[in-house]
PDB file of N, CA and C in Angstrom:
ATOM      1  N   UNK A   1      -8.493  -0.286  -7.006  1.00  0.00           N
ATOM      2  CA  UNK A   1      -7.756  -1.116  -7.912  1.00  0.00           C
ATOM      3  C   UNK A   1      -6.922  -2.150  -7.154  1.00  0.00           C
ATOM      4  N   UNK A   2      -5.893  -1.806  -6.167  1.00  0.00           N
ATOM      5  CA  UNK A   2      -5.025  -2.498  -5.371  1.00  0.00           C
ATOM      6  C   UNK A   2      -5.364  -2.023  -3.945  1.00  0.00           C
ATOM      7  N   UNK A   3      -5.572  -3.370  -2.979  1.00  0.00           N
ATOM      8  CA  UNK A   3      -5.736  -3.385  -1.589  1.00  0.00           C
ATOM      9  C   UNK A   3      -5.275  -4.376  -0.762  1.00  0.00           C
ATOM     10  N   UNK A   4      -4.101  -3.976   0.411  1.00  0.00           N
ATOM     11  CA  UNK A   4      -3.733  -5.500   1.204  1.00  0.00           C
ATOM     12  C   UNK A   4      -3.409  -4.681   2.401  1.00  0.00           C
ATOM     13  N   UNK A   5      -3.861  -5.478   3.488  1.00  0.00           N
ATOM     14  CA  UNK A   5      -3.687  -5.373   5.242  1.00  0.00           C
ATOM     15  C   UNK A   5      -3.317  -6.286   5.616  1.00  0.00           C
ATOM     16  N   UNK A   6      -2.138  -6.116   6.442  1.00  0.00           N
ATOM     17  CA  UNK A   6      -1.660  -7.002   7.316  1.00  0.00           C
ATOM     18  C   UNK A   6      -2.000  -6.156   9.003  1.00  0.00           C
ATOM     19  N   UNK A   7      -1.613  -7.441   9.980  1.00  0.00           N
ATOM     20  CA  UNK A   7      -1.523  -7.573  11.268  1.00  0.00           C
ATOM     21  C   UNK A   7      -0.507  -8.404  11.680  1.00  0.00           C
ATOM     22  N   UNK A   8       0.028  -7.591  12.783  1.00  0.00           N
ATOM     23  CA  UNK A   8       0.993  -8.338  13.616  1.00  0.00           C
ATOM     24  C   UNK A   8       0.829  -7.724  14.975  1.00  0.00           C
ATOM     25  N   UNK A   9       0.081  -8.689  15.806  1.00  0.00           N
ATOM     26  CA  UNK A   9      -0.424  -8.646  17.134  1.00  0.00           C
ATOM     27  C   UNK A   9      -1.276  -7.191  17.007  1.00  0.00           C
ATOM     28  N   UNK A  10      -1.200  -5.926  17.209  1.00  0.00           N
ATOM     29  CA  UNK A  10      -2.344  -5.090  17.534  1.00  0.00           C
ATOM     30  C   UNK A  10      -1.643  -3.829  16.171  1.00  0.00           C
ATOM     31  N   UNK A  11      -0.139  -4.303  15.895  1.00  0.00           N
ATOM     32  CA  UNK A  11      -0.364  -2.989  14.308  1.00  0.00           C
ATOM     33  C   UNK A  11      -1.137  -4.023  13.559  1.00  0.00           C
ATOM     34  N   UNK A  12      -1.155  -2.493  12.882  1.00  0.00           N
ATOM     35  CA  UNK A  12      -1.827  -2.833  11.535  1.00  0.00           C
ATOM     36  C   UNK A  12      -1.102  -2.162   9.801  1.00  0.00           C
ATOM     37  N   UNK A  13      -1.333  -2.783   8.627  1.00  0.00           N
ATOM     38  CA  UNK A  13      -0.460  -1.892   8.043  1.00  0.00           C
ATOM     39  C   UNK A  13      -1.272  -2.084   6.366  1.00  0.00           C
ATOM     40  N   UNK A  14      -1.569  -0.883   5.727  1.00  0.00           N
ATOM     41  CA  UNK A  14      -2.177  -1.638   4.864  1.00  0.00           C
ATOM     42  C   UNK A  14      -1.384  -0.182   3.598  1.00  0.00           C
ATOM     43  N   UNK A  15      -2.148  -0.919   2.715  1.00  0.00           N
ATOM     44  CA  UNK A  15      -1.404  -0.355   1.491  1.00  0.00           C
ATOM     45  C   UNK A  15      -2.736  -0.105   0.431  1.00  0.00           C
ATOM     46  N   UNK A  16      -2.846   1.060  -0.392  1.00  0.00           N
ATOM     47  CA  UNK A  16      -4.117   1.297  -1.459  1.00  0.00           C
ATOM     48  C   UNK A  16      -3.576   1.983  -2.488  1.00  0.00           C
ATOM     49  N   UNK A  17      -4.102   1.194  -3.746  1.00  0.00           N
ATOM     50  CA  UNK A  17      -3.932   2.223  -4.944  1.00  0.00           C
ATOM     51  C   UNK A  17      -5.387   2.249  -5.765  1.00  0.00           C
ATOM     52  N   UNK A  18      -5.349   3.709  -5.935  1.00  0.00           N
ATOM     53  CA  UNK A  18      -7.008   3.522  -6.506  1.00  0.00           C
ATOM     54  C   UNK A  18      -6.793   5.059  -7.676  1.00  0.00           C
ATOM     55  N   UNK A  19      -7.988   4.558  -8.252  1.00  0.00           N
ATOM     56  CA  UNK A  19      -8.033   5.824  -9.466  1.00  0.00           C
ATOM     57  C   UNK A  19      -8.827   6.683  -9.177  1.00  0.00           C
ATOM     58  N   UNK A  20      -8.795   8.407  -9.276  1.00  0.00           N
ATOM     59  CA  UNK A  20      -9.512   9.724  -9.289  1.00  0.00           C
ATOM     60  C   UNK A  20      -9.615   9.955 -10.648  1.00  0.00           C
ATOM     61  N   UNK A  21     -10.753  10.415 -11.370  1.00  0.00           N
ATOM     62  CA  UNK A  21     -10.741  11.205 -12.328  1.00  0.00           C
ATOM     63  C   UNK A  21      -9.911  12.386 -11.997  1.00  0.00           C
ATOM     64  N   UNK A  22     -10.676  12.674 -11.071  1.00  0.00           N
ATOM     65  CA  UNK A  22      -9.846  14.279 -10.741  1.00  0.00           C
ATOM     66  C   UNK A  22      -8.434  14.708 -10.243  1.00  0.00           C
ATOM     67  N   UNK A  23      -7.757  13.290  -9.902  1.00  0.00           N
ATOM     68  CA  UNK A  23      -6.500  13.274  -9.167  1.00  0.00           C
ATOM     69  C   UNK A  23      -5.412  12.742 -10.040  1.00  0.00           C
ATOM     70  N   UNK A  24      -5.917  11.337 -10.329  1.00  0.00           N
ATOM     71  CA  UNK A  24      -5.099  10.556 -11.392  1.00  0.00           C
ATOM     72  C   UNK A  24      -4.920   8.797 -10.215  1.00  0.00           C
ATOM     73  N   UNK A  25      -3.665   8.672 -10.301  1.00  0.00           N
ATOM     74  CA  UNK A  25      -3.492   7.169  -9.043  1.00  0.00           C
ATOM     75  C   UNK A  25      -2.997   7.886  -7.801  1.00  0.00           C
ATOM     76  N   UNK A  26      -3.992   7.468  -6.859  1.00  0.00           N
ATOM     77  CA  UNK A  26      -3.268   7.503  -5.689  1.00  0.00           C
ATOM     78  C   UNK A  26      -3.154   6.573  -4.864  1.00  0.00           C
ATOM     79  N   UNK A  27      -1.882   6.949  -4.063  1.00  0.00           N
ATOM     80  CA  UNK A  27      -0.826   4.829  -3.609  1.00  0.00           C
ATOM     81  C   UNK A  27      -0.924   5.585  -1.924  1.00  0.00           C
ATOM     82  N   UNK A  28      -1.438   5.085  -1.364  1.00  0.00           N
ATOM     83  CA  UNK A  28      -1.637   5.277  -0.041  1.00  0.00           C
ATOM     84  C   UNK A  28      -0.820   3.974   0.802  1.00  0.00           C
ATOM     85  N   UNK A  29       0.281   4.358   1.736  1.00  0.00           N
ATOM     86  CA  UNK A  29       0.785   3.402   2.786  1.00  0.00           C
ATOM     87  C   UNK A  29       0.885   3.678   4.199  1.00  0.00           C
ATOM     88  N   UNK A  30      -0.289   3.301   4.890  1.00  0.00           N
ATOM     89  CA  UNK A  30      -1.275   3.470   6.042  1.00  0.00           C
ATOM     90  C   UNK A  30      -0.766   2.389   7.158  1.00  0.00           C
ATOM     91  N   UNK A  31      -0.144   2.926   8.488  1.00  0.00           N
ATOM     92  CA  UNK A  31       0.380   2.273   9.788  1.00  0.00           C
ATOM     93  C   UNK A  31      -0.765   2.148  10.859  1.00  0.00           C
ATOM     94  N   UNK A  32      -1.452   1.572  11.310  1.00  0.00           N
ATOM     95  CA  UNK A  32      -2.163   1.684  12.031  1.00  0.00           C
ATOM     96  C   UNK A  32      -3.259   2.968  12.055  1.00  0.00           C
ATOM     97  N   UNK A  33      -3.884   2.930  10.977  1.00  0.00           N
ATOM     98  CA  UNK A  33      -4.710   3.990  11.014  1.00  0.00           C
ATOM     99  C   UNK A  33      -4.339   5.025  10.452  1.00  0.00           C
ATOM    100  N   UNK A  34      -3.153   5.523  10.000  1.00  0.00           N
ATOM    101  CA  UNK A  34      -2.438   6.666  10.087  1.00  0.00           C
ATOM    102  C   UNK A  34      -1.463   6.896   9.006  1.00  0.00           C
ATOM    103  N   UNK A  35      -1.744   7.996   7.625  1.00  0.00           N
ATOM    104  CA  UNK A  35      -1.195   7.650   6.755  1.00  0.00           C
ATOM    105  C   UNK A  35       0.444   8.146   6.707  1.00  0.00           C
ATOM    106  N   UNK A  36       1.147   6.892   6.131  1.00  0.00           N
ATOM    107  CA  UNK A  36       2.415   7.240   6.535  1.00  0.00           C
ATOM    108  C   UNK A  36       3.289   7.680   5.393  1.00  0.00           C
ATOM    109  N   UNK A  37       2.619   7.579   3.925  1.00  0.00           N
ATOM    110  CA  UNK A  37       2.987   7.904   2.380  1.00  0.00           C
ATOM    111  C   UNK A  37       2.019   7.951   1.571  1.00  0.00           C
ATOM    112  N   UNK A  38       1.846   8.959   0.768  1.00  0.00           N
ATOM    113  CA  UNK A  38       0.791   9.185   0.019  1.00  0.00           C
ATOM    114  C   UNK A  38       1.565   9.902  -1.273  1.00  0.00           C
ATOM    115  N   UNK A  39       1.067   9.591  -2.436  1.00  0.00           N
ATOM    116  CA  UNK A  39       1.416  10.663  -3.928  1.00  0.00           C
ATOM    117  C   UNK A  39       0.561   9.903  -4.530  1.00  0.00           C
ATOM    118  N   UNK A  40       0.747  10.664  -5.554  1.00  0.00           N
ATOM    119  CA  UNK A  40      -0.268  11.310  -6.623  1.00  0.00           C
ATOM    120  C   UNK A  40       0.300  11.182  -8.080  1.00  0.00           C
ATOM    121  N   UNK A  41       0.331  10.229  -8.667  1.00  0.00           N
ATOM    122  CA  UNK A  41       0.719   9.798 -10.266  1.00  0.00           C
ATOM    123  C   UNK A  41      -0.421   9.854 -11.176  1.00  0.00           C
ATOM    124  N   UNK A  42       0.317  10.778 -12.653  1.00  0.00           N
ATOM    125  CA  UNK A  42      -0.450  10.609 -13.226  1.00  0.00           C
ATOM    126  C   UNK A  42      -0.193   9.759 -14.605  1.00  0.00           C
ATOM    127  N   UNK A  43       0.986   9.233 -14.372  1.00  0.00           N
ATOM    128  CA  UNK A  43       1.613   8.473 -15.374  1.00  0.00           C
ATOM    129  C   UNK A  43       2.250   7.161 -14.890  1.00  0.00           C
ATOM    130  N   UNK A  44       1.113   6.232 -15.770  1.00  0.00           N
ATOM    131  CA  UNK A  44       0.975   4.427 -15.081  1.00  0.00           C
ATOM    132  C   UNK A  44       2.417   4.033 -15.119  1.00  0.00           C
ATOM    133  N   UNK A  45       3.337   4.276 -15.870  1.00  0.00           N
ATOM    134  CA  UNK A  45       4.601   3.348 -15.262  1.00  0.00           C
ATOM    135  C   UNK A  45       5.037   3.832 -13.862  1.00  0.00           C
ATOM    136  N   UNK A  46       4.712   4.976 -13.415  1.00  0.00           N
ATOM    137  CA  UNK A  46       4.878   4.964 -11.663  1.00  0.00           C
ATOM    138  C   UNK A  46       3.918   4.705 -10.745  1.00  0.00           C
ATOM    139  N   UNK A  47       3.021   4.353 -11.252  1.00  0.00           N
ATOM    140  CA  UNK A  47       2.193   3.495 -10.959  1.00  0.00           C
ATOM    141  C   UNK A  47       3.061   2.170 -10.531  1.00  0.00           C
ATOM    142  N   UNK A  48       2.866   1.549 -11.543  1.00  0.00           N
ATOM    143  CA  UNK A  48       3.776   0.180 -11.843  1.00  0.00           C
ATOM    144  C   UNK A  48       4.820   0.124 -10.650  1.00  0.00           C
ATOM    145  N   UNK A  49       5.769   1.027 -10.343  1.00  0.00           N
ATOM    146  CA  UNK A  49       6.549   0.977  -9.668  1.00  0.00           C
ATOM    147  C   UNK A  49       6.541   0.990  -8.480  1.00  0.00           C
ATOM    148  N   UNK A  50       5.467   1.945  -8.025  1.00  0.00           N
ATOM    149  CA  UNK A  50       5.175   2.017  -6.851  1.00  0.00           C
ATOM    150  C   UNK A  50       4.616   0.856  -6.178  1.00  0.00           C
ATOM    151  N   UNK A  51       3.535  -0.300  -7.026  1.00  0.00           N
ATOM    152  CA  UNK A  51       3.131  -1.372  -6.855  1.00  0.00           C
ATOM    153  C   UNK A  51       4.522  -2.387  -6.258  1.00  0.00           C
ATOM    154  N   UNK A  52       5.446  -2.051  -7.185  1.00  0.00           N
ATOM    155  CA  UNK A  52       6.715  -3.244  -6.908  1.00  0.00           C
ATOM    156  C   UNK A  52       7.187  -2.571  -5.464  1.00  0.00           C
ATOM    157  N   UNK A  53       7.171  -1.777  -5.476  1.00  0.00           N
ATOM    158  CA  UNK A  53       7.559  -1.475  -4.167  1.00  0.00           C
ATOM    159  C   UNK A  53       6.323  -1.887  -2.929  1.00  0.00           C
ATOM    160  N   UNK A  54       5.452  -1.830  -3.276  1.00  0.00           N
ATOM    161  CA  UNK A  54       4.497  -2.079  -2.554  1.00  0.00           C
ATOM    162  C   UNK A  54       4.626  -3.988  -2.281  1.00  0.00           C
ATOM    163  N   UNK A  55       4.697  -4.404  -3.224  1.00  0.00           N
ATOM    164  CA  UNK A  55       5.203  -6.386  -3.350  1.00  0.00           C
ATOM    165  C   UNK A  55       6.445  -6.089  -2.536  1.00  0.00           C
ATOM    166  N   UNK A  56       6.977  -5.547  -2.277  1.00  0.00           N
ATOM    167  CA  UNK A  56       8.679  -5.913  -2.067  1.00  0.00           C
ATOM    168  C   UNK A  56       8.427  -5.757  -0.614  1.00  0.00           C
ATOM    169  N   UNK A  57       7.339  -4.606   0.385  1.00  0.00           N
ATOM    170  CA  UNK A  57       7.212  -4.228   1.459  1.00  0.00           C
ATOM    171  C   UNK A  57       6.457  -5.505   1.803  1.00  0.00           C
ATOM    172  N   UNK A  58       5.638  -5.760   1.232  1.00  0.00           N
ATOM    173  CA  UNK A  58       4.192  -6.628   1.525  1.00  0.00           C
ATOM    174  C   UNK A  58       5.535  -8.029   1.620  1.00  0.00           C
ATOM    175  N   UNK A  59       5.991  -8.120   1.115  1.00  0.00           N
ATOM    176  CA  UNK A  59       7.189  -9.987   1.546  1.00  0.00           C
ATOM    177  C   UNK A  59       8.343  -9.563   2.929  1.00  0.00           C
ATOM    178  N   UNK A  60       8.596  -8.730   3.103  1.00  0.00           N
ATOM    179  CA  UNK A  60       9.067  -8.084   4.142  1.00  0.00           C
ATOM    180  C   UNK A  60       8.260  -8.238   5.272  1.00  0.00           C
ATOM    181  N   UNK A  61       7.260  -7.744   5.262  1.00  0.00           N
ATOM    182  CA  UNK A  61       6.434  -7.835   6.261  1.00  0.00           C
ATOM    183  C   UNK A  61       6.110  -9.457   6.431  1.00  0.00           C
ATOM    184  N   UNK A  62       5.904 -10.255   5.520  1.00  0.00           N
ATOM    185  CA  UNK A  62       5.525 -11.592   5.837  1.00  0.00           C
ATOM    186  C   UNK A  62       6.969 -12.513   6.304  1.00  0.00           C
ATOM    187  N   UNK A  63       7.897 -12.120   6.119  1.00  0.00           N
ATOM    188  CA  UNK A  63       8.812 -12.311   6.668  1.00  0.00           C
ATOM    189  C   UNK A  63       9.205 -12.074   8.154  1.00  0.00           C
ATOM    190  N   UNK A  64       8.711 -11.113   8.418  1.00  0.00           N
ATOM    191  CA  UNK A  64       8.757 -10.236   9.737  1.00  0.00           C
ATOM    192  C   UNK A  64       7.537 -11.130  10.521  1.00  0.00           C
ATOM    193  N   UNK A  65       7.153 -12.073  10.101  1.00  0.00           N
ATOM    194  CA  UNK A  65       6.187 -12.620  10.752  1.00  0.00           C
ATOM    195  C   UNK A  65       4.650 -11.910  11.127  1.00  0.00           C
ATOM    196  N   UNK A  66       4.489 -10.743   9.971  1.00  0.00           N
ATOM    197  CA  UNK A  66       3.379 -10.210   9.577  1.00  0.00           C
ATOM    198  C   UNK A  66       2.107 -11.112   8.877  1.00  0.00           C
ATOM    199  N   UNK A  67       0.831 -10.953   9.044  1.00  0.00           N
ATOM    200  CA  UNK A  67      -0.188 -11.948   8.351  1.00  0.00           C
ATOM    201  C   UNK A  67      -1.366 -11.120   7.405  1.00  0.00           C
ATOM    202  N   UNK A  68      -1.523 -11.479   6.546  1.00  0.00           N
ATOM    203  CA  UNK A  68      -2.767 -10.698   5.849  1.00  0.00           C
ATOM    204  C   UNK A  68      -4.311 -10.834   6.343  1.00  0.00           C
ATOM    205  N   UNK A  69      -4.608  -9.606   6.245  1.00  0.00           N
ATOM    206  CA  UNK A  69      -5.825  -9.718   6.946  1.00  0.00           C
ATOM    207  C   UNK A  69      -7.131  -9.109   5.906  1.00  0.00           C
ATOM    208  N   UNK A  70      -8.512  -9.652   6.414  1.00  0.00           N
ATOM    209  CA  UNK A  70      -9.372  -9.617   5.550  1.00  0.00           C
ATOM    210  C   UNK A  70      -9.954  -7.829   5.734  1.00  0.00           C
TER     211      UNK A  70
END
């Protein structure tokens, strides 16, 4: 559903939200390979939220002189 990677020189940092039948949403926030936050919602307004938090990290980082990557 939701996917963005950045780079800054050799990190890497990316962010995923995707749907399980069997799970419900899961929001994955991944440092170089390596997951650094993960849960498990099964009710979309934390969904929602977790996304804004996810926008709020993702302008931080571009601030930080972070770049999006394909």
């Amino acid at each position: 559903m939701y996917q963005s990677s950045f780079k800054y020189d050799r990190q890497t940092r990316q962010f995923t939200v995707r749907y399980s039948e069997q799970y419900g949403w899961e929001v994955l926030d991944a440092a170089d390979a390596r997951v650094v936050r993960r849960a498990v919602y099964n009710d979309w307004h934390r969904v929602e939220r977790a996304l804004a938090m996810i926008k709020y990290q993702e302008a931080l980082l571009r601030q930080a002189g972070w770049r999006e990557s394909a």
